[in-house]
N, C-alpha and C. Protein backbone atom coordinates (compact mmCIF):
# COMPACT_ATOMS: atom_id res chain seq x y z
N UNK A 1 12.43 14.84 -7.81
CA UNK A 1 12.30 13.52 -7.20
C UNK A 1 11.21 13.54 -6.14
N UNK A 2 9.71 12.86 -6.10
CA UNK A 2 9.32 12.63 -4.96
C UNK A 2 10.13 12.24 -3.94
N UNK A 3 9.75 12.81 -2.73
CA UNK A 3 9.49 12.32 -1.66
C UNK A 3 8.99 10.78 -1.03
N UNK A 4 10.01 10.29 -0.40
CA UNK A 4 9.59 8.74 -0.07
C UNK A 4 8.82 8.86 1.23
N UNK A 5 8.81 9.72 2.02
CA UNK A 5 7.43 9.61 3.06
C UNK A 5 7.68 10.86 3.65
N UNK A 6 5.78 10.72 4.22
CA UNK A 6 5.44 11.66 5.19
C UNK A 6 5.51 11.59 7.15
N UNK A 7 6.52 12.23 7.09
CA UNK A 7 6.25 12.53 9.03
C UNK A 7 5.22 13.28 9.76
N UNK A 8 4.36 13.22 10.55
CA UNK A 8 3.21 13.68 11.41
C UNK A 8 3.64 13.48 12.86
N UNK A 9 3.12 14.53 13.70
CA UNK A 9 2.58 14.29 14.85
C UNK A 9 2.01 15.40 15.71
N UNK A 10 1.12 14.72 16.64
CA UNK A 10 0.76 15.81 17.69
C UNK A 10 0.57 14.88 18.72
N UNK A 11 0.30 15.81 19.95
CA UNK A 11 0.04 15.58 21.17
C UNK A 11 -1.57 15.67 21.51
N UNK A 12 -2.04 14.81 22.20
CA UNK A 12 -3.45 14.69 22.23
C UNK A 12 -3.91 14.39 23.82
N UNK A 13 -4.86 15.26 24.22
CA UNK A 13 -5.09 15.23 25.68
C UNK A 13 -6.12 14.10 25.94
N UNK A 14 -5.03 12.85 25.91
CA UNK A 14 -6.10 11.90 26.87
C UNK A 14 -4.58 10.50 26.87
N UNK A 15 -4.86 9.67 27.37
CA UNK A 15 -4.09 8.85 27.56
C UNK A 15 -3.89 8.05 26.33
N UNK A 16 -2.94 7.42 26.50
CA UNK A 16 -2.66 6.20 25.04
C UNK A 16 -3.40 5.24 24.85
N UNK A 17 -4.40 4.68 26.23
CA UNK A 17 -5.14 3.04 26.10
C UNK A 17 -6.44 3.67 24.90
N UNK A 18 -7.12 5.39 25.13
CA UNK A 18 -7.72 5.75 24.92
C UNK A 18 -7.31 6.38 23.36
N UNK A 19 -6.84 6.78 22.90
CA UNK A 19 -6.34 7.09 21.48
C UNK A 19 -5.96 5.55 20.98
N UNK A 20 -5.26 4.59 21.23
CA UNK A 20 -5.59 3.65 20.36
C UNK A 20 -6.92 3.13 20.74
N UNK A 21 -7.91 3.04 21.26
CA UNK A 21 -8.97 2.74 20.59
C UNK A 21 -9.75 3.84 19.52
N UNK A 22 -9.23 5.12 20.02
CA UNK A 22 -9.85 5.76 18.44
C UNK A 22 -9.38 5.54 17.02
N UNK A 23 -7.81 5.13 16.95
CA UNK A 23 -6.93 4.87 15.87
C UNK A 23 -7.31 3.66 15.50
N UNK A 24 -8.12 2.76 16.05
CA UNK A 24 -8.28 1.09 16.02
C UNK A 24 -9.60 0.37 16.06
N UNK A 25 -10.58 1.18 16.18
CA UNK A 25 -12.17 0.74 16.22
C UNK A 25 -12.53 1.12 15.15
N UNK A 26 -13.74 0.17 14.32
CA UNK A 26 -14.34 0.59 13.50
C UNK A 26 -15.14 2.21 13.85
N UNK A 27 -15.62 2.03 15.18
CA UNK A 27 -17.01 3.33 15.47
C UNK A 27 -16.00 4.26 15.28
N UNK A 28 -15.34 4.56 15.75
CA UNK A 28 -14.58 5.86 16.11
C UNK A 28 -13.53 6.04 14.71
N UNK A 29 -12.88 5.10 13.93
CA UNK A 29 -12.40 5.24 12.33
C UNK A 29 -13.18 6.21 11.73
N UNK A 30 -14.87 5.78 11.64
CA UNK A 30 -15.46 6.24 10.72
C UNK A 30 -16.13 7.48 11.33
N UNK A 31 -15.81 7.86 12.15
CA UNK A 31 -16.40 9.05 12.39
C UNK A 31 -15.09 10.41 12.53
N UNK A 32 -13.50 10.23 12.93
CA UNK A 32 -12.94 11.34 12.43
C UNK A 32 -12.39 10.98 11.54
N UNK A 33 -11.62 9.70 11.05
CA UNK A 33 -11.15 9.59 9.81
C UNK A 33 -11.79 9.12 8.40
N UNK A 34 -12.87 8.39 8.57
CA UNK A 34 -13.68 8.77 7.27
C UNK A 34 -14.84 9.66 7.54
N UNK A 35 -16.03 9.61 7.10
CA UNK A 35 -17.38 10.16 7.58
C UNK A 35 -18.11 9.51 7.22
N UNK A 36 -18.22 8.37 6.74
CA UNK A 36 -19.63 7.15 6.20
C UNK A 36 -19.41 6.04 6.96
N UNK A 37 -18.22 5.61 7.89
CA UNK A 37 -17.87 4.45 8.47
C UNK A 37 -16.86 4.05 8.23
N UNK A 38 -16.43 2.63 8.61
CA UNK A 38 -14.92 1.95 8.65
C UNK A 38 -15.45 0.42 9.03
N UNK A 39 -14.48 -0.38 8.59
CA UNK A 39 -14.63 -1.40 9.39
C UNK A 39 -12.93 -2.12 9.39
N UNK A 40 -12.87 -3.11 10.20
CA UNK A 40 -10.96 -3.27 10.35
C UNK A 40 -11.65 -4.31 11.64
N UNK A 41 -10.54 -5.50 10.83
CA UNK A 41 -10.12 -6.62 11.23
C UNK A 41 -8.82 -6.51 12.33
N UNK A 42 -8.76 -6.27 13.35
CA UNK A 42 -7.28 -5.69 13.85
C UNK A 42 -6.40 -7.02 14.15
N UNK A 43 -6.01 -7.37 12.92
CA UNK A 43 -4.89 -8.31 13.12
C UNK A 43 -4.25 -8.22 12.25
N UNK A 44 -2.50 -8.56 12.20
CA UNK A 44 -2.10 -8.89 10.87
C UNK A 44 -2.49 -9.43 9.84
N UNK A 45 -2.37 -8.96 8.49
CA UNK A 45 -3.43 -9.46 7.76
C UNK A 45 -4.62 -8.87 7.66
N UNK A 46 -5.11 -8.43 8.20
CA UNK A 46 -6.64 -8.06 8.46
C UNK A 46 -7.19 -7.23 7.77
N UNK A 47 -8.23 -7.53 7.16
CA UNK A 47 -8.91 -6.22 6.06
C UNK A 47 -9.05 -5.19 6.93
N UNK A 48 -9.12 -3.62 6.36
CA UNK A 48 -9.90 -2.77 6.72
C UNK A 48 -10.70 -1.62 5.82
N UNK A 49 -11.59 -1.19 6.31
CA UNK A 49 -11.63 -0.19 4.95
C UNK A 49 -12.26 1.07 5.64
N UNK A 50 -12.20 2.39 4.54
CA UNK A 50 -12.48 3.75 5.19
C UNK A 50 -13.44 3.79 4.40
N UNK A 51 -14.83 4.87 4.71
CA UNK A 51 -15.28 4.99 3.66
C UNK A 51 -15.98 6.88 3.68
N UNK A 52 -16.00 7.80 3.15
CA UNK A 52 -15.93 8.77 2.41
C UNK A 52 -17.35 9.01 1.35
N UNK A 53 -18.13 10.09 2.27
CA UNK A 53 -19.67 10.37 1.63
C UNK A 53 -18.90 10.87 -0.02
N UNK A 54 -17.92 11.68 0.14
CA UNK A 54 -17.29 12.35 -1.43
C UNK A 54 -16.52 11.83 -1.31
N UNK A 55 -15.58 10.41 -0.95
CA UNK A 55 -14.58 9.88 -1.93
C UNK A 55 -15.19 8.88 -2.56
N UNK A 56 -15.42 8.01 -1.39
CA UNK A 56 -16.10 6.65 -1.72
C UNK A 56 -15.42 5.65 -0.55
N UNK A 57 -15.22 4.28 -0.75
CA UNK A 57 -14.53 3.82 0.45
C UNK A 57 -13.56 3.40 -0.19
N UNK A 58 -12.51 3.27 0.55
CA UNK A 58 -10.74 3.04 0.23
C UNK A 58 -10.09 1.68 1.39
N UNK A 59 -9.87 0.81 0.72
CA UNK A 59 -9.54 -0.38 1.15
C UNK A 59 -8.55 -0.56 1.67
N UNK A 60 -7.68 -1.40 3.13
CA UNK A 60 -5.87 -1.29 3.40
C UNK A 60 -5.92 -3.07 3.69
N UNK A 61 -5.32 -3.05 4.39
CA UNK A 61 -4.69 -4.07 4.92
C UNK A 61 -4.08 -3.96 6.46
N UNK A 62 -4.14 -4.49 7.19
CA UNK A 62 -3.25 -4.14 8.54
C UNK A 62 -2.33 -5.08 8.18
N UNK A 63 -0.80 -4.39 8.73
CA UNK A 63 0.33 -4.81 9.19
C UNK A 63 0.54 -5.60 10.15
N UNK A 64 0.63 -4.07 11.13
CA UNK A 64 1.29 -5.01 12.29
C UNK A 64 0.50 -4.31 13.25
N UNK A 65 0.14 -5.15 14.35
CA UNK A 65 -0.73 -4.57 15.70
C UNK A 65 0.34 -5.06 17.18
N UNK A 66 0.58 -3.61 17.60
CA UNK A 66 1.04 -3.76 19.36
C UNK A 66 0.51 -3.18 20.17
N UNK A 67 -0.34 -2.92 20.51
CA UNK A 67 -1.73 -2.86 21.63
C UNK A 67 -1.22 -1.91 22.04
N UNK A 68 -1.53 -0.09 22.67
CA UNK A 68 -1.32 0.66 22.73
C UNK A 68 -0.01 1.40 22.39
N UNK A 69 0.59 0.57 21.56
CA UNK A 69 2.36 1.30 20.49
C UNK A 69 2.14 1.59 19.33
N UNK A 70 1.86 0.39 18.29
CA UNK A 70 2.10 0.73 17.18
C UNK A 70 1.15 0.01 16.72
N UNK A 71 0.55 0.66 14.98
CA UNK A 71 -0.59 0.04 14.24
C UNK A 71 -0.08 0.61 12.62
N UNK A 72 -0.28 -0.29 12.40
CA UNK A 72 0.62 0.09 11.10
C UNK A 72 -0.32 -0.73 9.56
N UNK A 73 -0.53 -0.42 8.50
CA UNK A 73 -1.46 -0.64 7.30
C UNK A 73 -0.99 -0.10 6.62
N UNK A 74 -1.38 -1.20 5.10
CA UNK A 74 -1.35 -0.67 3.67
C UNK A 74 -2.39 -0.14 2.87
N UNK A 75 -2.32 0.77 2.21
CA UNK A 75 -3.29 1.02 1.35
C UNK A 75 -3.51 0.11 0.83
N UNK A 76 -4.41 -0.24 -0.02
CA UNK A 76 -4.39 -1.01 -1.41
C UNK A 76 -4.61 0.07 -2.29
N UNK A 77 -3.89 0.21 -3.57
CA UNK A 77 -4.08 0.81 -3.99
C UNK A 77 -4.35 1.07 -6.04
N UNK A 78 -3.94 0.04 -6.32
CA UNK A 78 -3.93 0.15 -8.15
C UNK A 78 -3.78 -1.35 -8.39
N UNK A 79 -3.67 -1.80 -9.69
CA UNK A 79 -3.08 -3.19 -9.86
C UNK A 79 -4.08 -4.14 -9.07
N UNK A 80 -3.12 -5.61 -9.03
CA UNK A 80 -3.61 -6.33 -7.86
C UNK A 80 -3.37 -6.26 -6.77
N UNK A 81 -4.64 -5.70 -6.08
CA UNK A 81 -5.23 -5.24 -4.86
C UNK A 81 -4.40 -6.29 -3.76
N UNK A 82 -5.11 -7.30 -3.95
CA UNK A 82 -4.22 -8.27 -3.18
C UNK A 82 -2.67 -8.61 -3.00
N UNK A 83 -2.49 -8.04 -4.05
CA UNK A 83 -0.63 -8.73 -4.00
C UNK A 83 -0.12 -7.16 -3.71
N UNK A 84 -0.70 -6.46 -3.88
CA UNK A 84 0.09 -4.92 -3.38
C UNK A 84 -0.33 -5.23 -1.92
N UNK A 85 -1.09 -5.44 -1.56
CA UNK A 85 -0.96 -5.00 0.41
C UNK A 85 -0.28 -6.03 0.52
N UNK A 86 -0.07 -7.32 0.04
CA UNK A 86 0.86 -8.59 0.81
C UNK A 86 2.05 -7.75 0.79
N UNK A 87 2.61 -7.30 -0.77
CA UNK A 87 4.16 -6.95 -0.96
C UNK A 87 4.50 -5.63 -0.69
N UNK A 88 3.25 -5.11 -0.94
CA UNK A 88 3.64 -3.48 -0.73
C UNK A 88 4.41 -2.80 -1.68
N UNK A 89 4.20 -3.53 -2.74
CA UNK A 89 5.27 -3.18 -4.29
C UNK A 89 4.32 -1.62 -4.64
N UNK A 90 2.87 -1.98 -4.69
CA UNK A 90 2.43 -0.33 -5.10
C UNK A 90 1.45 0.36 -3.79
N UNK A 91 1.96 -0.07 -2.87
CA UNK A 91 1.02 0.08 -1.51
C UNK A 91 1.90 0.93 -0.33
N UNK A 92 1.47 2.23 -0.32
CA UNK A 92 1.90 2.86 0.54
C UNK A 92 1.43 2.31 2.21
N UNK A 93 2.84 2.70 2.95
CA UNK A 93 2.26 2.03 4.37
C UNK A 93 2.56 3.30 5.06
N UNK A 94 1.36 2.99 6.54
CA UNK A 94 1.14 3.83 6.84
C UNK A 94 1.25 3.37 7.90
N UNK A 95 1.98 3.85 9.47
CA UNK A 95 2.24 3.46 10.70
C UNK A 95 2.02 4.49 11.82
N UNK A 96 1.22 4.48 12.90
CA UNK A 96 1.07 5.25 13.98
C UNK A 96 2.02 4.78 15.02
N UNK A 97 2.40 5.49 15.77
CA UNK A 97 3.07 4.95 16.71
C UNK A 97 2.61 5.89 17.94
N UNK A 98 2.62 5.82 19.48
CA UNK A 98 1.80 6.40 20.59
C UNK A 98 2.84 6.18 21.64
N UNK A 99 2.85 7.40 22.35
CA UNK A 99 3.62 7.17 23.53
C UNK A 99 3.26 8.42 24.73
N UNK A 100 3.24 7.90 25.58
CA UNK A 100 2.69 8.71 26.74
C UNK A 100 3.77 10.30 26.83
N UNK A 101 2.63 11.33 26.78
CA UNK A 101 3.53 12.43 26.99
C UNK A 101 3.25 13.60 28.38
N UNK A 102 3.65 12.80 29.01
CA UNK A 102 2.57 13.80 30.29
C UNK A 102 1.67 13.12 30.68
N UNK A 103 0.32 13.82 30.98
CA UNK A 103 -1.02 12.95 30.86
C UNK A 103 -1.20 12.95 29.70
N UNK A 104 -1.21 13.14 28.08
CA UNK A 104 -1.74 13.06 27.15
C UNK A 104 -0.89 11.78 26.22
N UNK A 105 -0.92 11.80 25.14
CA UNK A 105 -0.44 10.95 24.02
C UNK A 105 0.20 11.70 23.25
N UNK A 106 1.75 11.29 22.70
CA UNK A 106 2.20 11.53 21.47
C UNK A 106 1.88 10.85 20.50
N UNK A 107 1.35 11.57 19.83
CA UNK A 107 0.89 9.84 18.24
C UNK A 107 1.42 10.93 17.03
N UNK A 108 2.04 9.79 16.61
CA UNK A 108 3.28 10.08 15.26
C UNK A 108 2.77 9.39 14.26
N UNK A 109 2.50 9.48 13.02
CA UNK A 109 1.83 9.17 11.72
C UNK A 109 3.11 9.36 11.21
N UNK A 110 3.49 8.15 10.03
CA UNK A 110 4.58 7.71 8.99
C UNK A 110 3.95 7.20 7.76
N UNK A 111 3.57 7.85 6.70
CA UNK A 111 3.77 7.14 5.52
C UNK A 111 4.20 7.15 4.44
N UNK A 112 4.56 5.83 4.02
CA UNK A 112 5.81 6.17 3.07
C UNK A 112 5.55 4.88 2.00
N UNK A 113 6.46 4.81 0.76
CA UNK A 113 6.58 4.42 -0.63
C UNK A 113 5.55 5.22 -1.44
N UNK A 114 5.95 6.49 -1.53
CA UNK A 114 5.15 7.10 -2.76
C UNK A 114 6.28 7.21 -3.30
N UNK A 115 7.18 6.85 -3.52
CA UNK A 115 8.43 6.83 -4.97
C UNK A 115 8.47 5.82 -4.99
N UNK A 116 7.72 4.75 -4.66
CA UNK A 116 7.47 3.13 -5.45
C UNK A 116 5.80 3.04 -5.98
N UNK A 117 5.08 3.53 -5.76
CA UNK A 117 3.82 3.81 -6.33
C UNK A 117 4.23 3.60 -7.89
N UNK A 118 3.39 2.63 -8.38
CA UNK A 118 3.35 2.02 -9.80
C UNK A 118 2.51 3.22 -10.28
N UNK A 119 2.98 4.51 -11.00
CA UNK A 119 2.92 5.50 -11.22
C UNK A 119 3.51 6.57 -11.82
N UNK A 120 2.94 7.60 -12.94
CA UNK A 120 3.89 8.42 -13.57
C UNK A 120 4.48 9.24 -12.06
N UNK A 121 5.39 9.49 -11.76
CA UNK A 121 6.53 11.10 -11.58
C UNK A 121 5.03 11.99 -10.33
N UNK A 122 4.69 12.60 -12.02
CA UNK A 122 3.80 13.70 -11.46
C UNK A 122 2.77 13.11 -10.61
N UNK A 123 2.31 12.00 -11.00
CA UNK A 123 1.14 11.71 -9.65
C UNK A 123 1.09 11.00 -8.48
N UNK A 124 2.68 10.46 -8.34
CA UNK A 124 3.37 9.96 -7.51
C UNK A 124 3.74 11.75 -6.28
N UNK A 125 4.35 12.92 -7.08
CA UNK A 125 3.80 13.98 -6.85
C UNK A 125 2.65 14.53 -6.02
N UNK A 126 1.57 14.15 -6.80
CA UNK A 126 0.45 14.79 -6.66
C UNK A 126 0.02 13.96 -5.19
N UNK A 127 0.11 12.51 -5.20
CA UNK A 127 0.01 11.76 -3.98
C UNK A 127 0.43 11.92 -2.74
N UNK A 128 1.38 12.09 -2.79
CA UNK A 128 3.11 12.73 -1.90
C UNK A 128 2.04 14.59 -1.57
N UNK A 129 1.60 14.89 -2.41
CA UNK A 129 1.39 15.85 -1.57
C UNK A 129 -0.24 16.12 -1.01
N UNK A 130 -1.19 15.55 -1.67
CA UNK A 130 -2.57 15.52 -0.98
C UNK A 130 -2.58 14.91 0.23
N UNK A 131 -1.52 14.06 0.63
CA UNK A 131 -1.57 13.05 1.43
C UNK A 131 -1.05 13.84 2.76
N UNK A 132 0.15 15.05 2.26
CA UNK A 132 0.88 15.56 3.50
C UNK A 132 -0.25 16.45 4.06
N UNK A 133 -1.16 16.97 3.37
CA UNK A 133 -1.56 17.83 3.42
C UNK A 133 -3.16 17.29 4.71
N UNK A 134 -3.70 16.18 4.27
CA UNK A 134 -4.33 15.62 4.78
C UNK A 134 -3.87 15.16 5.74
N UNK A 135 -2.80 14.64 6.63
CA UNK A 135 -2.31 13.67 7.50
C UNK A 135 -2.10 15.59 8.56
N UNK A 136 -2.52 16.69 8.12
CA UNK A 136 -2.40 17.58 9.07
C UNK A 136 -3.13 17.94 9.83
N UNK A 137 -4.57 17.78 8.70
CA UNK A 137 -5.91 17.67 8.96
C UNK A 137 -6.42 16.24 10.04
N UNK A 138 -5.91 15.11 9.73
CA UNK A 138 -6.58 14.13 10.08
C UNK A 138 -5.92 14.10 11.61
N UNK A 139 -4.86 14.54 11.39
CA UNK A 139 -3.97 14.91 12.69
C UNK A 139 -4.87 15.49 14.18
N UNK A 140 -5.24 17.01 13.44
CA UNK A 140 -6.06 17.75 13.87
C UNK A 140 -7.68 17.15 13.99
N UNK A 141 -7.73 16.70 13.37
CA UNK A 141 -9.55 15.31 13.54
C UNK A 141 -9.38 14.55 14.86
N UNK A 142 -8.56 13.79 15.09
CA UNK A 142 -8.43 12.70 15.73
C UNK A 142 -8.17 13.41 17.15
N UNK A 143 -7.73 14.79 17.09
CA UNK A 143 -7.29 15.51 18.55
C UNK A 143 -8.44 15.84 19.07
N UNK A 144 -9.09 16.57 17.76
CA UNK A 144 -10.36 17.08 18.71
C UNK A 144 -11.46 16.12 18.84
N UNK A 145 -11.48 15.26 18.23
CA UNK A 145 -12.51 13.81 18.75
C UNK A 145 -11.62 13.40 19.90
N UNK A 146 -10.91 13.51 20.18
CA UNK A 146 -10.39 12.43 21.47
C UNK A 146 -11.17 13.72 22.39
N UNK A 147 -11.39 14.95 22.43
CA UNK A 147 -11.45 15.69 23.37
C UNK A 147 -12.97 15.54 23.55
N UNK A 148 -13.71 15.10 22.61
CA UNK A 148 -15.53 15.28 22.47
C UNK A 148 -15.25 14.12 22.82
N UNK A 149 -14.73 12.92 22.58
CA UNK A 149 -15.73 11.53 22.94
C UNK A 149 -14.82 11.02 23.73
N UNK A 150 -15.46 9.88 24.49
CA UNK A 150 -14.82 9.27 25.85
C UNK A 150 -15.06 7.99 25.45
N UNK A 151 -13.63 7.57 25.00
CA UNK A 151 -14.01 6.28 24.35
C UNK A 151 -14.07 4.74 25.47
């Protein structure tokens, strides 16, 4: 049986006003979490997209926005593009959440419906796990950019 979601987190040395603007700006998206750019509408509703010299760019949706708490998006991902981020029927969501730990930030990464992914088993699988594997990495991206740039 897949796995219905992934848990993340670390602690990051700088304050929370300052990590959500790295989690939430286009400039700073596309430089630790994609490497070609980003752009994001930050409102409910709001397009965003990543984009990837070797993937390509990958399209979401924003959820929900609470100004240094929580930021939360759908992939888009197969099917209709549009009606998966409204319903989230084949759209994994993905939610940060931030909270002061000391002087630094706790930021916690959640994402989950890869056992609703309109999808065989195995690549529902295969998703469920490139994804854990990456959210350790991107984990580790976003720490050490908060430490190089002063946003």
């Amino acid at each position: 049986m897949v796995p219905e979601q992934i848990e993340r987190e670390t602690v990051i040395a700088a304050p929370v006003e300052r990590v959500w603007t790295l989690l939430t700006e286009a400039e700073h998206l596309g430089r630790w979490f994609g490497d070609t750019g980003a752009e994001i509408d930050l409102r409910p509703g709001g397009a965003f997209s990543l984009s990837w010299q070797q993937h390509g760019t990958v399209r979401g949706r924003v959820v929900d926005v609470e100004p240094n708490e929580r930021f939360s998006y759908r992939w888009i991902v197969r099917g209709d593009r549009e009606q998966a981020a409204r319903t989230g029927g084949t759209s994994p969501l993905v939610e940060f959440t931030l909270r002061a730990d000391g002087d630094g930030t706790r930021l916690r990464v959640v994402e989950s419906g890869f056992a609703s992914l309109d999808a065989e088993a195995a690549q529902q699988q295969e998703r469920f796990e490139d994804n854990h594997r990456g959210w350790g990495i991107k984990l580790d991206d976003v720490r050490e950019y908060a430490e190089r740039v002063h946003a």
